[in-house]
Protein backbone atom coordinates (compact mmCIF):
# COMPACT_ATOMS: atom_id res chain seq x y z
CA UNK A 1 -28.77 0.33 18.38
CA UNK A 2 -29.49 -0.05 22.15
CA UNK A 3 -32.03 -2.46 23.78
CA UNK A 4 -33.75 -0.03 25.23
CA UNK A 5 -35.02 1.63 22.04
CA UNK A 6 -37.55 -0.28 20.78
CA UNK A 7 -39.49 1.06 18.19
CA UNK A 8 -38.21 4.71 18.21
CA UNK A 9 -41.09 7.17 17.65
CA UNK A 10 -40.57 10.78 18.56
CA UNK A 11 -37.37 13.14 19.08
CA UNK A 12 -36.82 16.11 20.93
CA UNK A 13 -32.94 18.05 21.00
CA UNK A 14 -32.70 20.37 23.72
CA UNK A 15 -30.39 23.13 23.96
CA UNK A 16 -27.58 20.69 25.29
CA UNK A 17 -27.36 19.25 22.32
CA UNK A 18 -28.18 15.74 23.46
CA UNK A 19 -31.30 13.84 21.61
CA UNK A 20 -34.02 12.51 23.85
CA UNK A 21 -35.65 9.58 22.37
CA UNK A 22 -39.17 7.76 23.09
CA UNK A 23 -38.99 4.20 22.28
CA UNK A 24 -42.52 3.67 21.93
CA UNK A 25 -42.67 -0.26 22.29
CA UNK A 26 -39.62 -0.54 25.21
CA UNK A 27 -41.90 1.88 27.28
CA UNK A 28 -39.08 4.07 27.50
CA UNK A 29 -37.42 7.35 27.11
CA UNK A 30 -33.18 8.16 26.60
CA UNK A 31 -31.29 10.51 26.41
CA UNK A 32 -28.06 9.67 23.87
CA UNK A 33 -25.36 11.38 22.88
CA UNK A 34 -25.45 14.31 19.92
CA UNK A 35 -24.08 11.68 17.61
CA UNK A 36 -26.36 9.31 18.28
CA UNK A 37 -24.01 6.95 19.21
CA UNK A 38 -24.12 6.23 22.94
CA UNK A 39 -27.04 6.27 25.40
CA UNK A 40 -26.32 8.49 28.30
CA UNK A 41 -29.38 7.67 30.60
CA UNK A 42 -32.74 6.17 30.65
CA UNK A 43 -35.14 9.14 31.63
CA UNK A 44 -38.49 7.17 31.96
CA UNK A 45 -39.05 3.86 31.71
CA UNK A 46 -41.70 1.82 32.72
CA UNK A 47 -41.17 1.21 35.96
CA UNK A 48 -41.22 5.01 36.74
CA UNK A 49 -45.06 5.14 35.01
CA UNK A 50 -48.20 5.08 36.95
CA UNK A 51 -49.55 1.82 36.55
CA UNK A 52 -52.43 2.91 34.15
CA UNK A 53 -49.98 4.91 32.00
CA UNK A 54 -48.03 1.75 32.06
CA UNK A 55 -50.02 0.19 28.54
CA UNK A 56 -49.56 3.41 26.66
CA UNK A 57 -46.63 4.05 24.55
CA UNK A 58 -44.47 6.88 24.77
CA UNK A 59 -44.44 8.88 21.10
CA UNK A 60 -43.78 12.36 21.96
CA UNK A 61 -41.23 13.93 24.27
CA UNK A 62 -40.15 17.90 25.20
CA UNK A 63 -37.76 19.61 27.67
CA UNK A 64 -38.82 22.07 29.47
CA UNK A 65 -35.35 23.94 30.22
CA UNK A 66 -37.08 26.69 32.62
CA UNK A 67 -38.18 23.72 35.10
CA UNK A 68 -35.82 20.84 34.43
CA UNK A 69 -38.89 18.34 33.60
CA UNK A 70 -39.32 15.98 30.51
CA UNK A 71 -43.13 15.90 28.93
CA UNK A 72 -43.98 12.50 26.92
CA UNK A 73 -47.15 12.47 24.99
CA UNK A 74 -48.48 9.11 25.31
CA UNK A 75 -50.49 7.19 22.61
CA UNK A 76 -53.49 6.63 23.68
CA UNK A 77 -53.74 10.60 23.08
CA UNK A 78 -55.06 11.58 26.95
CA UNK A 79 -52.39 11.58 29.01
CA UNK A 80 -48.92 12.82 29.72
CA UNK A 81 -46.60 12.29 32.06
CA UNK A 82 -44.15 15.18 33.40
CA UNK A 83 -40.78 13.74 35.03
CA UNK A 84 -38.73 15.73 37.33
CA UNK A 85 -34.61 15.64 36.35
CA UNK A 86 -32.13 16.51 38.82
């Protein structure tokens, strides 16, 4: 249970073993722990959206391990927005 997680829609485990989580209605994507228990990071949030991405909701999410990006479907079923990680 975490604030930030709002309405949780889609799920993606990467290799890590971590779960990355879109909360559809907080706007946001995290990243918690294997268990579930603890969330690690907030990966996209609304303040890191374009502003016309910003009224779209977040229900899909990937890793792309060969170039270190996240890829969120959004709901109004046009757009997607790819996030760097370091």
């Amino acid at each position: 249970m975490d604030p930030e997680l709002q309405y949780p829609w889609g799920l993606h485990v990467p290799p890590s073993g971590q779960v990355l989580v879109c909360g559809s209605s907080s706007h946001a994507v995290i990243q918690v722990d294997g268990e579930g228990r603890k969330r690690l990071a907030t990966l996209l949030s609304e303040q890191l959206v374009s502003q016309k991405d910003r009224q779209t909701n977040p229900v899909s999410v990937c890793y792309n391990t060969n170039m270190h990006q996240i890829i969120v479907g959004l709901n109004n079923g046009k757009n997607i927005v790819v996030s760097e990680l370091q």
